[in-house]
Protein backbone atom coordinates (compact mmCIF):
# COMPACT_ATOMS: atom_id res chain seq x y z
CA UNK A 1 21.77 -28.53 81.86
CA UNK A 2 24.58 -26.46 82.99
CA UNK A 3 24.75 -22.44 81.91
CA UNK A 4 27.15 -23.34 79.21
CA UNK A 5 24.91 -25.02 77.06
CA UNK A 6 22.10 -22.77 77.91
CA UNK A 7 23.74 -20.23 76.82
CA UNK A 8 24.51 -22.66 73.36
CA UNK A 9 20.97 -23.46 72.76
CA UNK A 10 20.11 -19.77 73.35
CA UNK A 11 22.18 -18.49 70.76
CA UNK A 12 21.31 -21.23 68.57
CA UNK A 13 17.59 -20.49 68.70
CA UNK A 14 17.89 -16.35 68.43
CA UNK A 15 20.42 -17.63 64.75
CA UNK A 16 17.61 -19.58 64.12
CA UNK A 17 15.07 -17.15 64.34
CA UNK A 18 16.68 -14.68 62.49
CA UNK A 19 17.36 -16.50 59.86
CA UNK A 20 13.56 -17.23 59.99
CA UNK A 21 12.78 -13.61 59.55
CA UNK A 22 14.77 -13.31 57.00
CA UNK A 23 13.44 -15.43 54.56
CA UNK A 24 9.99 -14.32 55.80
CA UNK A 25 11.26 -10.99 54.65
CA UNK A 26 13.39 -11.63 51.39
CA UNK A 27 9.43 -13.75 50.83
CA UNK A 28 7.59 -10.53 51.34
CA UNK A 29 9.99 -8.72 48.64
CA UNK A 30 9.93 -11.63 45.86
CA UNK A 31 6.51 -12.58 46.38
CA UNK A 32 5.15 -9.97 43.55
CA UNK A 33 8.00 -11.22 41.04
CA UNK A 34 7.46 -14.79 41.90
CA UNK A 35 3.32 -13.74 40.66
CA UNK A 36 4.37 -11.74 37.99
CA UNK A 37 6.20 -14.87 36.56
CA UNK A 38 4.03 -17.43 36.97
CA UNK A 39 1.34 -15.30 35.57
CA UNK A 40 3.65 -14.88 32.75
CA UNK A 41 4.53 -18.40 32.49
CA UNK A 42 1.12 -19.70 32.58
CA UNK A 43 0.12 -17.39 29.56
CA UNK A 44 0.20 -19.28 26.12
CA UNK A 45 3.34 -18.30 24.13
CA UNK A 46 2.25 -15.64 21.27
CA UNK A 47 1.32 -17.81 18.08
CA UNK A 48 3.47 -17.38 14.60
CA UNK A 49 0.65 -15.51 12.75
CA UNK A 50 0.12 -12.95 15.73
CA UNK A 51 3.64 -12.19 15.88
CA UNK A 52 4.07 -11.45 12.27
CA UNK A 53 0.62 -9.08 12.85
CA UNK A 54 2.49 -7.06 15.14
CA UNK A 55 5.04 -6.73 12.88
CA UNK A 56 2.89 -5.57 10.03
CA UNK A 57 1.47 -3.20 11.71
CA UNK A 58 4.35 -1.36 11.71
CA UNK A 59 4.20 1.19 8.97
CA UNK A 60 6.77 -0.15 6.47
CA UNK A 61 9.24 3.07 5.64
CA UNK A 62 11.95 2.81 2.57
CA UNK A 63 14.12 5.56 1.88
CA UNK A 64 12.16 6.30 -1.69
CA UNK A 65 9.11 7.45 0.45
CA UNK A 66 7.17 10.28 -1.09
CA UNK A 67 3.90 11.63 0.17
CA UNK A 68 1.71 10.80 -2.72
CA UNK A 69 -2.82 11.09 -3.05
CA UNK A 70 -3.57 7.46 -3.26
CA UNK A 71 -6.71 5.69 -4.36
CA UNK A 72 -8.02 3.40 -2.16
CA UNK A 73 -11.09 1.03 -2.86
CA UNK A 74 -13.29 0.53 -0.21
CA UNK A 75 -17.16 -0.41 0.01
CA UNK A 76 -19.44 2.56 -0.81
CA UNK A 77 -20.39 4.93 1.77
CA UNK A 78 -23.99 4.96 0.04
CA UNK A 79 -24.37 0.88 -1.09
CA UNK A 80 -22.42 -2.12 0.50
CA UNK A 81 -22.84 -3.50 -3.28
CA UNK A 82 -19.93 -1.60 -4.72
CA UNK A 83 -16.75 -0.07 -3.96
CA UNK A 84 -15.71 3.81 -3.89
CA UNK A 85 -12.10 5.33 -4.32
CA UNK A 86 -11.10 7.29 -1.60
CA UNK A 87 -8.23 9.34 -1.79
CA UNK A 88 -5.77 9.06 1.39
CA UNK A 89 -2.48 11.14 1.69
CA UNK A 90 0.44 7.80 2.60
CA UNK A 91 3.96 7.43 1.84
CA UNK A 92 4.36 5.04 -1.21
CA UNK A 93 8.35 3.56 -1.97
CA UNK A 94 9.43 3.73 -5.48
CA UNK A 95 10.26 0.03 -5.27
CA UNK A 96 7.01 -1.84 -6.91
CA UNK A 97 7.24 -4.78 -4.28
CA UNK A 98 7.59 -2.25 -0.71
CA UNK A 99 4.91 -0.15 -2.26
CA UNK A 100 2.17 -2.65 -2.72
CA UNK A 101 2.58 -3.73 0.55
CA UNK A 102 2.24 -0.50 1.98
CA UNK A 103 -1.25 -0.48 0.07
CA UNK A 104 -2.42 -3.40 0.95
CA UNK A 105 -1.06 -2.11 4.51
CA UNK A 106 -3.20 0.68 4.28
CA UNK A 107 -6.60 -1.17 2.16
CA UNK A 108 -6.89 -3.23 6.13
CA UNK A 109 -6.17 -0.52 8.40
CA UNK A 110 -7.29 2.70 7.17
CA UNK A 111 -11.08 2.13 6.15
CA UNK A 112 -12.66 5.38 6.71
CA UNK A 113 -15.18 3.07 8.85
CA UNK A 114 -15.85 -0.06 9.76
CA UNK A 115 -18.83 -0.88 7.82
CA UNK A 116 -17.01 -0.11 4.45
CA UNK A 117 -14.06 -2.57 4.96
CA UNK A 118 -13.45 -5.06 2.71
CA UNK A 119 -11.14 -6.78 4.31
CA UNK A 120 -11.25 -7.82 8.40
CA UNK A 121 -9.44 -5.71 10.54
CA UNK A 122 -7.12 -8.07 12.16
CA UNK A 123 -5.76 -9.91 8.94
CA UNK A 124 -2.22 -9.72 8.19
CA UNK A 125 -0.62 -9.53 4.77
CA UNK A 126 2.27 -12.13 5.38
CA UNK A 127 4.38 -11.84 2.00
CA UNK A 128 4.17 -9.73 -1.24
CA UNK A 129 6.47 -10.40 -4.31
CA UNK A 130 6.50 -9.71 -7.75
CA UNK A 131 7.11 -12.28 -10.52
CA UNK A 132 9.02 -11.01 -13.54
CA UNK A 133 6.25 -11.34 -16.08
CA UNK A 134 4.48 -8.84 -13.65
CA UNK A 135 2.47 -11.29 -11.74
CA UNK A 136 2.34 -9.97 -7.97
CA UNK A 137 1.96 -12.66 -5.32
CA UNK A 138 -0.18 -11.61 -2.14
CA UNK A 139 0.06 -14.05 0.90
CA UNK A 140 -2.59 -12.84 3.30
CA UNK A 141 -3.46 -14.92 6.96
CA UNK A 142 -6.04 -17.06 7.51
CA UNK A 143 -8.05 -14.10 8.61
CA UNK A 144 -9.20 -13.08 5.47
CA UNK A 145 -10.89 -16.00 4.37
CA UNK A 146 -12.49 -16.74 7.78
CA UNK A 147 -13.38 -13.31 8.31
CA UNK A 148 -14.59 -12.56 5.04
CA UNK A 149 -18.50 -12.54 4.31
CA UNK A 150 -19.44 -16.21 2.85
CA UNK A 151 -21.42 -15.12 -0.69
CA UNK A 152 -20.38 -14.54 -4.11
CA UNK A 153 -20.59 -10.82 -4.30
CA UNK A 154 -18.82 -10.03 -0.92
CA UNK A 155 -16.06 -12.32 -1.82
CA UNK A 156 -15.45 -10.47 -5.10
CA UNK A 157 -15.49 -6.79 -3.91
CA UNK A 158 -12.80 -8.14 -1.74
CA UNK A 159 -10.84 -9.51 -4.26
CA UNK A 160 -11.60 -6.03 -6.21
CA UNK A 161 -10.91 -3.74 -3.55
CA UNK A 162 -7.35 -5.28 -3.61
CA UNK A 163 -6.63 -5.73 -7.28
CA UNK A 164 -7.82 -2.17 -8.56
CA UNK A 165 -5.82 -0.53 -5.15
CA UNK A 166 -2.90 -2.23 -6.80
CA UNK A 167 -4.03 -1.17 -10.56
CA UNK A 168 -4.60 2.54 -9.41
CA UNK A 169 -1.20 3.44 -8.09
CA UNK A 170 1.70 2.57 -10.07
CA UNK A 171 2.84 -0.92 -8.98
CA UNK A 172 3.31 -2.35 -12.60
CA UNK A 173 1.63 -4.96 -11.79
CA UNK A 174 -0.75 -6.67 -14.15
CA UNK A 175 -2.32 -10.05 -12.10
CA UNK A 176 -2.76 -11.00 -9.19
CA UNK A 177 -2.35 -14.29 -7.36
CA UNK A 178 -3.49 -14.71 -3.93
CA UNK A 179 -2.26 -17.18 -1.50
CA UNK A 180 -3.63 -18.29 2.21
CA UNK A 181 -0.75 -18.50 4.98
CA UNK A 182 1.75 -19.91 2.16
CA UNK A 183 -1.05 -22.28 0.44
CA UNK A 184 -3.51 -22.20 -2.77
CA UNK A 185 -6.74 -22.20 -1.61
CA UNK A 186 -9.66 -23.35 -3.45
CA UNK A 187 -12.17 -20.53 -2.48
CA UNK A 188 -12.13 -16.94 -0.53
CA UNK A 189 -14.96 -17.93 1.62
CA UNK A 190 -17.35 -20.90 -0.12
CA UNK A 191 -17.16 -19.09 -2.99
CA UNK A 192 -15.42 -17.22 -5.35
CA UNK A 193 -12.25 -19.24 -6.82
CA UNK A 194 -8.66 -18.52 -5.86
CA UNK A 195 -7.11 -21.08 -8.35
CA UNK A 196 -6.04 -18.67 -11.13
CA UNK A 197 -5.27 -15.50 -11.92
CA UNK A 198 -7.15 -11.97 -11.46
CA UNK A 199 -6.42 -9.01 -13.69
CA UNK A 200 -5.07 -6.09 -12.43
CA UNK A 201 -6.99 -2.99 -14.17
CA UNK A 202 -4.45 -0.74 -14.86
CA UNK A 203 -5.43 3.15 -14.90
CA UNK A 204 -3.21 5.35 -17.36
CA UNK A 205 -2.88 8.93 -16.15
CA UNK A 206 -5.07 11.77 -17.56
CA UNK A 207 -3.72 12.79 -20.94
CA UNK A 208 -2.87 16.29 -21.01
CA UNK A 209 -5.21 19.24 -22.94
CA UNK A 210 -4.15 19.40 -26.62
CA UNK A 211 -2.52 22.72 -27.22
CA UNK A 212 -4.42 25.31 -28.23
CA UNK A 213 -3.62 26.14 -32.35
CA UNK A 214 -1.38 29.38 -33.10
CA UNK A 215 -3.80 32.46 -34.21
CA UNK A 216 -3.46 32.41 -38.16
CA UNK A 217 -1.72 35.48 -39.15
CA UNK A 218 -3.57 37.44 -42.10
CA UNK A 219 -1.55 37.64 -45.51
CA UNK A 220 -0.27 40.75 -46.21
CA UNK A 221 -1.14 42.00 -49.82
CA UNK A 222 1.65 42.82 -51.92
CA UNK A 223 1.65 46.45 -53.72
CA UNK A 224 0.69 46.27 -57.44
CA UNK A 225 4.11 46.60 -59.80
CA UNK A 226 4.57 49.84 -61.45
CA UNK A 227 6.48 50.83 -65.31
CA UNK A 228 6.31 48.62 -68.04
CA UNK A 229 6.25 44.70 -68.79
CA UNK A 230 9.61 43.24 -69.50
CA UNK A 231 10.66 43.35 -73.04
CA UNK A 232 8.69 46.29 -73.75
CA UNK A 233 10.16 49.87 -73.90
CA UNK A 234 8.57 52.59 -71.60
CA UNK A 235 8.26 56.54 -72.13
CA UNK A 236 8.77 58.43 -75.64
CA UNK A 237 12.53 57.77 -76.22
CA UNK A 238 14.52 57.51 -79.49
CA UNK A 239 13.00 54.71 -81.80
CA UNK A 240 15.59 52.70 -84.22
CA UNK A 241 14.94 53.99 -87.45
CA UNK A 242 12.80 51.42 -89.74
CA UNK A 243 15.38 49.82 -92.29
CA UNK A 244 15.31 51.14 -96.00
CA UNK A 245 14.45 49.48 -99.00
CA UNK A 246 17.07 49.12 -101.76
């Protein structure tokens, strides 16, 4: 081999192992991203119902929001038999349909404490709407009927907890339907049917005090009359002279 094509292969094997080292190094420097992705690829994809729970969670905001006292009904503090209104300071809409679903918003994620829930934690109210005979439609996830306490009573001070929320606060709505992920269902959990229609109590506000009665005013008494009757002549004046007899 003459120095010519020494000197060929030479330079060949320096190009050669530089471009080695470089993709050694551009390796190094994409090796974290390459993880990151595969790690990210090999995670399931985020189901519908968990993406619409994110979304939910979201306080819903219209631009009717006042600050109102709401009544919320959630399990008694002193018996898990009954249900308690709590008052909570939230932002209700004026629109009927964007207000009870900022109730029912607030019913799943602001129990005072865990053991007074009534309904789980992570369910998601998926749909509200309001039929014009003022039957409001709640579609809730599956979360509430397979988190929900299997047993008569438990079942029902769910159902309650929702229904007088909704009769407490001004939503004008007067029953209830409640639907699983889109679907009828036959029971809550075992139990208590979903088939038809629950009442929503409706509580009228206070009336106001009567007003109080004016203080009588006392009658006056008029003074007696002085002088003489009417018809009758008073004091000693002239008299007409008494007619004569032919």
């Amino acid at each position: 081999m003459n120095r010519g094509e020494s000197r060929s292969v030479s330079r060949g094997l320096k190009t050669t192992i530089v471009i080695l080292i470089a993709l050694v190094v551009a390796g190094l420097i994409t090796l974290p991203g390459l993880r990151r992705a595969i790690q990210h690829m090999s995670r399931s994809p985020k189901t519908e119902e968990e993406a619409r729970r994110e979304v939910m969670q979201v306080p819903i905001s219209t631009p009717t929001d006042v600050k109102v006292q709401a009544q919320m009904f959630w399990l008694s503090a002193s018996s898990s038999a009954s249900l308690d209104a709590t008052t909570v300071e939230i932002p209700l809409s004026a629109d009927p349909v964007e207000r009870s679903k900022q109730l029912l918003n607030a019913l799943i994620i602001m129990a005072p404490a865990p053991e007074r829930r009534t309904l789980a934690a992570d369910a998601t109210l998926l749909a509200f709407y309001i039929q014009p005979d003022g039957t409001g439609i709640a579609d809730f996830s599956d979360v509430v009927q397979t988190a929900t306490p299997s047993g008569i009573l438990s079942e029902q001070l769910a159902v309650d907890s929702i229904v007088q929320t909704l009769g407490a606060n001004k939503t004008g709505i007067q029953k209830l339907k409640i639907l699983i992920h889109g679907q009828d269902a036959e029971t809550l959990a075992g139990h208590l049917d979903l088939s038809g229609l629950f009442p929503v109590p409706y509580s009228a506000p206070a009336a106001p005090p009567p007003t109080p009665p004016a203080p009588a005013v006392p009658a006056v008494a008029k003074p007696a009359a002085t002088g003489a009757a009417p018809g009758k002549p008073s004091g000693s004046g002239p008299s007409s002279p008494a007619p004569v007899k032919p």
